[in-house]
Every structure is written in C-alpha cells, then in structure tokens.
Protein backbone atom coordinates (compact mmCIF):
# COMPACT_ATOMS: atom_id res chain seq x y z
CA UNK A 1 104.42 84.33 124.48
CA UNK A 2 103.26 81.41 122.29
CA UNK A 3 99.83 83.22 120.86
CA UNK A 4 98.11 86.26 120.42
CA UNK A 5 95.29 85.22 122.97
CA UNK A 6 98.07 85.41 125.80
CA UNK A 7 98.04 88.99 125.57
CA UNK A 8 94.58 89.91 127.19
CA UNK A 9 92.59 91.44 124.56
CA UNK A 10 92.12 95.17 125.91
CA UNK A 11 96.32 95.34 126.43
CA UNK A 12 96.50 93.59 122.85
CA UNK A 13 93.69 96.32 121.05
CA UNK A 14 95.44 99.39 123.11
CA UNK A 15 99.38 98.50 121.99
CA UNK A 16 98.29 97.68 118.67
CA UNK A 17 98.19 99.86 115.27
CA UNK A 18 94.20 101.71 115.81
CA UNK A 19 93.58 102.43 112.27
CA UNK A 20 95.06 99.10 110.61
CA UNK A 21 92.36 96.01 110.14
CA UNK A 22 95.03 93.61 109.60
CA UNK A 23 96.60 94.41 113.84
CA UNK A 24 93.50 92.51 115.25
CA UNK A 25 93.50 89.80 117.67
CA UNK A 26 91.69 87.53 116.00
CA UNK A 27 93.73 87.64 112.56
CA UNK A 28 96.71 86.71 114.41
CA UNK A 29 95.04 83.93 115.97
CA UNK A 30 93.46 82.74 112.59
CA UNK A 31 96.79 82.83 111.03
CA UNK A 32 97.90 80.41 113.89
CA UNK A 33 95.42 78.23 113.61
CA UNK A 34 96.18 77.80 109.63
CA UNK A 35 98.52 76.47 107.14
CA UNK A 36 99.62 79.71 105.40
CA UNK A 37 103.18 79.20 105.64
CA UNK A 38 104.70 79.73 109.12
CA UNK A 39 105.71 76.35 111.24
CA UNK A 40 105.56 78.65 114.55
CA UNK A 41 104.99 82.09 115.92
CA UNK A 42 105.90 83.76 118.59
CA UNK A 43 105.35 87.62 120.36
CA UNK A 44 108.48 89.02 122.47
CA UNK A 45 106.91 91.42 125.12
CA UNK A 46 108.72 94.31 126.50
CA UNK A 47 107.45 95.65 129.65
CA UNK A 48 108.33 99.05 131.37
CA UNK A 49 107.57 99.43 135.07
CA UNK A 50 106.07 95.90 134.87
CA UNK A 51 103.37 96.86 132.57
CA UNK A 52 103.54 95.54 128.71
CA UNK A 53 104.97 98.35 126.76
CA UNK A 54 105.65 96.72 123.29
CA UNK A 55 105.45 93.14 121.73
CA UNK A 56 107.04 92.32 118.38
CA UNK A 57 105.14 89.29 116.45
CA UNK A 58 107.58 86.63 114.98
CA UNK A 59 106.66 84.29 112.15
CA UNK A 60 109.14 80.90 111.57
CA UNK A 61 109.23 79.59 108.09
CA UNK A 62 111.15 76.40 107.82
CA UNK A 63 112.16 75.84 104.06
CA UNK A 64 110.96 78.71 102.66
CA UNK A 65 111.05 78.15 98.23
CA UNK A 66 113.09 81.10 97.86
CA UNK A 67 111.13 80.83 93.90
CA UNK A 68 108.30 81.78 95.49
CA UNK A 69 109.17 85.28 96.77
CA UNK A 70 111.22 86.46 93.27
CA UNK A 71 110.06 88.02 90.48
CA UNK A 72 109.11 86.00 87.23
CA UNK A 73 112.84 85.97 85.63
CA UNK A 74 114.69 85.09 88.69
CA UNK A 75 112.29 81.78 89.38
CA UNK A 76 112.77 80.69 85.65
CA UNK A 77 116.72 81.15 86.35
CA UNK A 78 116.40 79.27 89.35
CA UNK A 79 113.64 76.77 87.94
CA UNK A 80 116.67 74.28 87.01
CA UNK A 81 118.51 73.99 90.38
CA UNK A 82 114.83 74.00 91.79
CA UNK A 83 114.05 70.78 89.73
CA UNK A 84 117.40 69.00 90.62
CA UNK A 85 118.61 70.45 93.93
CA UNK A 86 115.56 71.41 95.73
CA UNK A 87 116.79 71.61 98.89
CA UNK A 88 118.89 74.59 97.87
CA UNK A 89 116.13 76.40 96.98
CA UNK A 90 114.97 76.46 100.57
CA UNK A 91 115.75 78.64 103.27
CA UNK A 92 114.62 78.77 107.07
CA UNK A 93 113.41 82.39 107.69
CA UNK A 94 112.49 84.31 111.02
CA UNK A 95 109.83 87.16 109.65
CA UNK A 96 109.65 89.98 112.44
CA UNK A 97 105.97 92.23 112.27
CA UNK A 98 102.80 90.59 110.29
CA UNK A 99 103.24 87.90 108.14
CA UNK A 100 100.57 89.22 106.13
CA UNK A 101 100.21 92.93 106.36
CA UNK A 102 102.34 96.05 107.02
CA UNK A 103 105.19 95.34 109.77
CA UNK A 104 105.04 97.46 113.28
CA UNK A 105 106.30 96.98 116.62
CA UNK A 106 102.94 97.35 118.47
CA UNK A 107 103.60 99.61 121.30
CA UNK A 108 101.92 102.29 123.68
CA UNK A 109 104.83 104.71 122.27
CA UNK A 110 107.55 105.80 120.46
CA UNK A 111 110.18 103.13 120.66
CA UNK A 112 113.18 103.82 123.05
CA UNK A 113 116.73 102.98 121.68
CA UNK A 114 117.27 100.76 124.39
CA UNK A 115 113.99 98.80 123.38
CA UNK A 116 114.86 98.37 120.11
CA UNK A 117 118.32 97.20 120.96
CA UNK A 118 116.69 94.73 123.38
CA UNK A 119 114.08 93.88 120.69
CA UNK A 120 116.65 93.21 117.72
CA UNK A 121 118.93 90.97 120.35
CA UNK A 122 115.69 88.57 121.57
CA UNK A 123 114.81 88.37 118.13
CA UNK A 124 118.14 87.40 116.73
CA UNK A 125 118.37 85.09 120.05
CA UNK A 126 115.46 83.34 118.90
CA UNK A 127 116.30 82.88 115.40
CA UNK A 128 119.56 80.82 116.60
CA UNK A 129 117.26 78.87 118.83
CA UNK A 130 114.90 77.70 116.24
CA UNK A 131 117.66 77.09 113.79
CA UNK A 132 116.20 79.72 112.08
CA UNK A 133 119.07 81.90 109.81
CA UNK A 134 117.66 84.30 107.65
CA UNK A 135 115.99 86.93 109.62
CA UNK A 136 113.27 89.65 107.78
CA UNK A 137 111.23 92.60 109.21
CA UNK A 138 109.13 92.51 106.73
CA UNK A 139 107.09 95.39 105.43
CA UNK A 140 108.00 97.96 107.69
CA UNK A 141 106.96 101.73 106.54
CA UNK A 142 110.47 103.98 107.18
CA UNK A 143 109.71 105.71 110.31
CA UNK A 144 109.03 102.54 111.96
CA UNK A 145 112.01 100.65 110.56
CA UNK A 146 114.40 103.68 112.02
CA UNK A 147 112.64 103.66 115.67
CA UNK A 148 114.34 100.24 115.20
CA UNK A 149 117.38 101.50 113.59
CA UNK A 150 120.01 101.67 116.61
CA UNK A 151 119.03 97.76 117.04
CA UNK A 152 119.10 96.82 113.67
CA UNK A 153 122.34 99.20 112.65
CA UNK A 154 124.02 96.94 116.14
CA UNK A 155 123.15 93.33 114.70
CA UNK A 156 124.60 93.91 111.26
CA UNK A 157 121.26 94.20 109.47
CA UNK A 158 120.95 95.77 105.79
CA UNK A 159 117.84 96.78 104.23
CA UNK A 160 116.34 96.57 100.74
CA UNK A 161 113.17 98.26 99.33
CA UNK A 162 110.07 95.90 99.63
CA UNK A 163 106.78 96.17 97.30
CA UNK A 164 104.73 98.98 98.24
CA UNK A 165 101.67 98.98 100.02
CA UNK A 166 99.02 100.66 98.00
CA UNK A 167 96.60 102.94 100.21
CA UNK A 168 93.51 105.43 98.48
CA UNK A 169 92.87 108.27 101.06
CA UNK A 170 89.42 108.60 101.18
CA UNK A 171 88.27 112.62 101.51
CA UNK A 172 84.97 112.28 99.75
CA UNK A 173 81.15 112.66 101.00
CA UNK A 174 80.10 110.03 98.82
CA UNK A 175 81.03 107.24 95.90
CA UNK A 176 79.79 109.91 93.33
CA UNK A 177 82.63 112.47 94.64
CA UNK A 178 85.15 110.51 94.70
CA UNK A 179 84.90 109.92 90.90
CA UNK A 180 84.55 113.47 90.23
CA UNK A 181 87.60 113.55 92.04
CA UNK A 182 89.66 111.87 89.62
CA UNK A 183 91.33 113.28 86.77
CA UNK A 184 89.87 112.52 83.52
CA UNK A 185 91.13 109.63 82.07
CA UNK A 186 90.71 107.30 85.10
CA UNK A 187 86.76 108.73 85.72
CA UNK A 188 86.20 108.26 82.01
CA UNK A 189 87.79 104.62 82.40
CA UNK A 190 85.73 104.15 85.81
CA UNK A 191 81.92 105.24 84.74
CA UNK A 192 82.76 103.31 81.57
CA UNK A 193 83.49 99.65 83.59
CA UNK A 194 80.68 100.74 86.20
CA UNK A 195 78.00 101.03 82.57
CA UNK A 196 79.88 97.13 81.21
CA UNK A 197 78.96 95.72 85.00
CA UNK A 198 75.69 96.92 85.36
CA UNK A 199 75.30 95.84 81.57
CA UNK A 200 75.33 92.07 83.01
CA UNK A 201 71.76 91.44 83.70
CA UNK A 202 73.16 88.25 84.91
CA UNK A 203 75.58 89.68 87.35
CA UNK A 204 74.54 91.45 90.91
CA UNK A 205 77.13 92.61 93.20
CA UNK A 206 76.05 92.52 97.37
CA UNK A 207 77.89 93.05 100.48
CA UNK A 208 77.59 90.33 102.94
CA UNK A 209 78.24 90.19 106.51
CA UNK A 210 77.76 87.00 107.33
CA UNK A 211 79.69 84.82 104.46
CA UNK A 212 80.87 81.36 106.44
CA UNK A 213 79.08 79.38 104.02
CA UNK A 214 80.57 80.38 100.88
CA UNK A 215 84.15 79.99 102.12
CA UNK A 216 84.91 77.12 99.69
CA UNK A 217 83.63 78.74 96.86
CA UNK A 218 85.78 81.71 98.21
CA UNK A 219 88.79 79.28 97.83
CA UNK A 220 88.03 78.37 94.26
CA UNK A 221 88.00 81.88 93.56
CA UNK A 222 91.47 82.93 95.05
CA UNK A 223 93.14 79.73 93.69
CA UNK A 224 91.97 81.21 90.25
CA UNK A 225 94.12 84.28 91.52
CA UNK A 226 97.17 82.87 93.26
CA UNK A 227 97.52 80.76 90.01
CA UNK A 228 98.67 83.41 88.35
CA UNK A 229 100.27 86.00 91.00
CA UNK A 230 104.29 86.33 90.50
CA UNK A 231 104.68 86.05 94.31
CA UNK A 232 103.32 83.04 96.72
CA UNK A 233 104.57 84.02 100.17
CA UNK A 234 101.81 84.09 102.31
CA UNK A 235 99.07 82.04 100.32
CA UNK A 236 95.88 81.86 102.31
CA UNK A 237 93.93 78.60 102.85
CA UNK A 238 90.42 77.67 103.99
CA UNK A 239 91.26 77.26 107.88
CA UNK A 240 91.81 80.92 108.23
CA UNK A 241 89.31 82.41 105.80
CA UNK A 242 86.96 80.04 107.60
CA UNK A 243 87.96 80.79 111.30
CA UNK A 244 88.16 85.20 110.36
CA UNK A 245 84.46 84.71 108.53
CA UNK A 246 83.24 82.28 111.30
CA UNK A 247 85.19 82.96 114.91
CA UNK A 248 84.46 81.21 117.83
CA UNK A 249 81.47 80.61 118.19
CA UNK A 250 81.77 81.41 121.86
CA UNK A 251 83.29 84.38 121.30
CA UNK A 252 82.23 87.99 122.04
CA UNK A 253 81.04 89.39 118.72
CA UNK A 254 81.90 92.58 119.66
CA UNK A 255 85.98 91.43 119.82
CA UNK A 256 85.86 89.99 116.52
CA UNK A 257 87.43 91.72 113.60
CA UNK A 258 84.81 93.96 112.07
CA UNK A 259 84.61 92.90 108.19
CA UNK A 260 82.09 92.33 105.07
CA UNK A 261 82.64 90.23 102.05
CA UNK A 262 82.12 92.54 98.83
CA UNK A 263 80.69 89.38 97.05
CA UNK A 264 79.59 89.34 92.90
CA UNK A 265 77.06 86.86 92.33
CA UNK A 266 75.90 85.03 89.10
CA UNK A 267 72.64 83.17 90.18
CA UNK A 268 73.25 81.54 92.94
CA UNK A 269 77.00 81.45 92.32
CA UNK A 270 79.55 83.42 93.75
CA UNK A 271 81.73 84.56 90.87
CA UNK A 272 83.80 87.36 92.46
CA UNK A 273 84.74 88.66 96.14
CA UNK A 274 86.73 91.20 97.77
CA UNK A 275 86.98 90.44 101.84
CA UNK A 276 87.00 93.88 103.48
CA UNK A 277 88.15 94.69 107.47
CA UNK A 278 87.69 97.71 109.16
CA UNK A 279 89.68 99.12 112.28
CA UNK A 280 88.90 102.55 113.68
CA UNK A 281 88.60 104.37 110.35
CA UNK A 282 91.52 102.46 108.36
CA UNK A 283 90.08 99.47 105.97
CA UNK A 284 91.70 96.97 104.30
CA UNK A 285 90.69 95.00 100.68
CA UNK A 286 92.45 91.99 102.41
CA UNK A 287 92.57 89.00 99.43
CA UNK A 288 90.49 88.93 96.59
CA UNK A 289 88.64 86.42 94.66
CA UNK A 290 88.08 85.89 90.27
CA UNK A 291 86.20 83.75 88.06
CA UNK A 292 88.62 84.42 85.15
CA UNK A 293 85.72 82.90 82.64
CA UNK A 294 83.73 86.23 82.97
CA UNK A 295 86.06 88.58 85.17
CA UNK A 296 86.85 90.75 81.71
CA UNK A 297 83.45 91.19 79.98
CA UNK A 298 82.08 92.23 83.23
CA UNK A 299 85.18 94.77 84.78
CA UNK A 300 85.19 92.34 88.03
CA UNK A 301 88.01 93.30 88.93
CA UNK A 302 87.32 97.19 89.33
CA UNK A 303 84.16 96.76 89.87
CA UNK A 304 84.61 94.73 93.27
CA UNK A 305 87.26 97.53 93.97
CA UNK A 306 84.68 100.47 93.69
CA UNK A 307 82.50 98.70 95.53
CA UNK A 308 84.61 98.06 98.61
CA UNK A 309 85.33 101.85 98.18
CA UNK A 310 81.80 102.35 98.31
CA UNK A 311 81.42 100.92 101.30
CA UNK A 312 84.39 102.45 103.20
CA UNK A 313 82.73 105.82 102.78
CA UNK A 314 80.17 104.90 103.99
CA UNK A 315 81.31 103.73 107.18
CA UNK A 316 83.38 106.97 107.43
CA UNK A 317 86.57 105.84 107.14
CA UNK A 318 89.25 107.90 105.71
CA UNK A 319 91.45 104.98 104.28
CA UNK A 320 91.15 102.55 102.36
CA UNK A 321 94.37 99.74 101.95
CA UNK A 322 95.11 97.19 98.94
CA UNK A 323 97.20 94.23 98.21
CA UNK A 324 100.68 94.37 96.95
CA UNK A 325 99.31 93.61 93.72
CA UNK A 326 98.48 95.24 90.36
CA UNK A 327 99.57 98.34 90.35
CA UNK A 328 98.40 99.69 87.30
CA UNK A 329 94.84 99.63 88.19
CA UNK A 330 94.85 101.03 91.63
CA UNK A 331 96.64 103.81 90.82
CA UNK A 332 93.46 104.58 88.16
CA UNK A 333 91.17 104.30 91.60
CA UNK A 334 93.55 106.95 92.97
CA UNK A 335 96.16 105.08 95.38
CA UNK A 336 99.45 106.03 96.48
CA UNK A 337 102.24 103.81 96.67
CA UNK A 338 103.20 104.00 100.52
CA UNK A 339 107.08 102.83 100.25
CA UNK A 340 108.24 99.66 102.73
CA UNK A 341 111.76 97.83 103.14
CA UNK A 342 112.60 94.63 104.37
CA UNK A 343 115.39 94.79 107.26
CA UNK A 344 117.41 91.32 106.86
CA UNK A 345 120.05 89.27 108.54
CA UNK A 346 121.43 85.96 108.81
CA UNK A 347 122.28 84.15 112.08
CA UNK A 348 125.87 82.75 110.50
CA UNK A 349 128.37 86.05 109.31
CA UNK A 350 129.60 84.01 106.40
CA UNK A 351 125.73 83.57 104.85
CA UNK A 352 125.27 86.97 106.28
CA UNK A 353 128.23 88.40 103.39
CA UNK A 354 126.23 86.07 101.12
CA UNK A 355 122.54 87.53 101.46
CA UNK A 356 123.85 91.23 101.29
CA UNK A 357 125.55 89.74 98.38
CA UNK A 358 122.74 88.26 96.29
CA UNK A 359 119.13 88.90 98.33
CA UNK A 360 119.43 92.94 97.02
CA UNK A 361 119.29 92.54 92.94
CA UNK A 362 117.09 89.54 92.87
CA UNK A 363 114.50 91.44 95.39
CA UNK A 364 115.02 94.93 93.55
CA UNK A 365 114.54 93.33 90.15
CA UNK A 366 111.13 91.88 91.49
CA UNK A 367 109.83 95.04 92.68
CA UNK A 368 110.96 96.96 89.45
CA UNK A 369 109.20 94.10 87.51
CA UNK A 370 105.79 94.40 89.74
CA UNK A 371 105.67 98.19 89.32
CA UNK A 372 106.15 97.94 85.54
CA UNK A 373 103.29 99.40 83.78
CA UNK A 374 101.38 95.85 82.29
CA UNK A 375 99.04 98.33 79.86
C-alpha cells in the first residue's frame, strides 16, 4: 500500500497501538501530505486467512545529512567534510515504524516468527528497490523489537540504544495531587515556576481546540526551538501542523485525531504552545513551541508542561508522553525514561561491516550527551 487511507479506517484504528496518539490515521496521512523529511512511504500488509493481520509503515529518506541525527561533537567533527564533500555526508535511509513517534508493527497480535521473517525480507526487498541502503527500525521499545528478532537476527541486523522516550504515568485525582506527589525538591521547584507564571499579569495560558488559524505563528514558535535542538531528523513544517489542526474539511470529525493546543498568550499574541493528542487514555505533548524573549522570566517551558498535564487528568488518561528532548526537566515533572533501540542494516554487506563499524559510537555518544544533566 501507497497510504494510510488504503487501509479502511476501522481495520487501520483496530491493528493499530489503542493507547498511543501518535498511531492515528490521520497523522500518517498528514505526514504524507508534508515536507518533513521522507521522499516516500509505504505500509507492507500481512494478512492471515485473507484478513489483514499486521502492516509495518516504511518511511524513504533520500540523502539523509547524517549531521543532523549526531550529537553536537560529532557534527562539528564532521562540519569540515560537510562544507567540502557534502555529498558524503548523505545517506539514503529506509526507516521501518513511525517516522515521528515510538516504532510498532501494528497488528491484531503477538507477532509470529514466520511474520516477522516475512516482514524483515519485504522490507529489506524494498529497500534494494528504492535504492535505499541503510535500513532503521527506529524507536522500537524491546519487547517489540524481539517479536521481530528471528527476522532481524536472519537479515544480519545489529542494534544500538536510541534516545529514550520520556512517559509521566499519571495516577492522580487531580493537578493538585500530582504535585503532592512529588518529592520535595521538584514540588518546591514546581509551585515556585507556577507563582513566576501567574506573576505575569501580561501572560494567560488557554487550551484551544480549534487552533487552524494560529498555525503560522505556531511555526515561528517551533523554528525558535528547532534552532537550537542538537537533533533535526524529523523537523515539522506548516503543511502538516496545518492539515492535523485543520483535516479535511469533509471529513468525519469523529475520525480525526482527538487533540488541543495548550497555547500561552501575550495579548493577542501567541507566545508559547504545547500541541497535545489523545488516544484511548495514552496522550502525547507532540512538538512544542517558545518565544525565547520571555520563555525564562515567565517558566514557559514548565509551565506549558503542567498545563498539558493538567489537562490529561482531566480527560482521565493514565499517560502522559514527551519528546525526546530535555531530559533534565521532565524528569522534575516525574517521567521515566522508557528505553528504545534502533535495529539497522545496510542493503550492500561491505557498507553493512562499515555501519556496525562506525553508526554505534557516534549514536551512543549522542545519547550519552542528550541525557547529560545540563543544570
């Protein structure tokens, strides 16, 4: 299948993850719809007894900056060769799962060996048809990463630990019990940045459901953020934000992704956001937006945070899930680090001795460098 709307949505909403925002329909078909990196996607369907079983989204990259997926000293090592040589900073990569959330195999079960043999093959059949080498499941949690392992171990694949997610179970009645939940430090630190925000007579935080029209101040906001993230994989742009916020217009509202925009105003302008999605009773603090100008006298950053946790209560949900981002701070809200690895291959054996080779140490010192305390 060439898109997600091939998939009829009921088969698509019953194979995929229940309790993880970033599985719905309608992200997918954003994403293709967008320029956030990929040149072409794909979904490989497995069926058993004729009926769809399992599908496998696929993500082509061609002439992926490798300096824009390492950590801060590996991109100034490689910032010479990528002024001279450019073209040998760039590599054509297959990513298997979601391009921009945790990878699964979306299925109405646990994964046979056979599938996943069949599963691994198609994919690395694919990646030789599109000329695509380097081959990444990216972001799978372990026990879904060794339902593929017979596959994976079959191809030659080798794995390396990813960023972690960050996830805050959420056990509480209310906002107020979750901070009495905390230990002391971080509920000192939170009531403290909750007094500076509400401090700002100039500053109102609301939570908007309807938020097409302030999509390209959204964008000014997140470029303030992505100019100074150490990683620019999957960079979002205004097509998608626009097309998530909006939909189709035609569209059955209640098949849309259900989501709010945590939004901080100043006047009339929007200095601060934190886009929110809900499935079942898993949410997801998807990308977030900064005015840098104000974002420290005011706690914006935690602020937005508590507020999206706020609101995640009080829809009932029990989860609540973060970007790979700035560590430091969500653990203070509580979060645990849920560990990820990237599976990875290469279509040629000779570049497949080379990325065992090199992709490990460059990727590990990254992570270690990400989950460095910054205080």
């Amino acid at each position: 299948m060439d898109r997600a709307e091939d998939l009829p949505r009921p088969v698509w909403d019953e194979l995929a993850p229940s309790h993880d925002p970033m599985w719905g329909q309608d992200v997918f078909s954003a994403m293709q719809g967008a320029r956030i990196g990929p040149d072409l996607y794909a979904y490989l369907l497995v069926r058993r007894d004729g009926l769809p079983f399992a599908v496998l989204p696929l993500s082509g990259v061609r002439g992926l900056r490798l300096d824009q997926v390492v950590g801060p000293r590996e991109r100034r090592l490689m910032a010479p060769v990528a002024r001279t040589f450019p073209r040998l900073v760039r590599v054509s990569m297959l990513f298997c799962g979601n391009f921009l959330g945790q990878g699964h195999v979306m299925g109405r079960g646990p994964l046979p060996a056979r599938a996943a043999r069949l599963l691994v093959r198609e994919v690395m059949d694919y990646a030789r048809e599109q000329r695509l080498g380097t081959v990444v499941f990216k972001d799978f949690v372990p026990h879904d990463l060794e339902a593929l392992g017979p596959g994976l171990e079959e191809a030659g694949f080798f794995t390396v630990a990813s960023l972690p997610d960050t996830e805050l179970s959420l056990e509480h009645v209310d906002f107020e019990a979750f901070l009495n939940s905390l230990s002391a430090k971080p509920r000192r630190n939170a009531r403290n940045k909750i007094r500076k925000f509400r401090r700002q007579e100039d500053l109102r935080m609301e939570v908007l459901d309807d938020f097409g029209h302030l999509v390209p101040a959204m964008m000014e906001l997140y470029r303030q953020v992505m100019d100074r993230a150490d990683q620019t994989l999957d960079v979002l742009d205004e097509e998608f934000v626009r097309a998530l916020s909006g939909g189709d217009p035609g569209e059955d509202e209640d098949a849309r992704t259900d989501q709010r925009l945590v939004a901080c105003f100043e006047g009339d302008r929007l200095v601060g956001y934190l886009h929110c999605l809900f499935r079942g009773n898993g949410a997801v603090g998807a990308r977030i937006g900064l005015d840098y100008g104000l974002a420290h006298r005011a706690g914006l950053y935690h602020n937005l945070h508590y507020a999206a946790i706020e609101l995640a209560l009080a829809r009932g949900c029990r989860h609540i899930r973060f970007a790979q981002t700035a560590y430091e701070p969500k653990r203070e809200f509580g979060c645990e680090l849920v560990e990820q690895s990237y599976a990875l291959n290469h279509t040629g054996r000779l570049l497949r001795a080379v990325l065992r080779l090199l992709l490990p140490p460059a990727l590990e010192a990254a992570r270690e460098q990400a989950l460095a305390p910054k205080s």
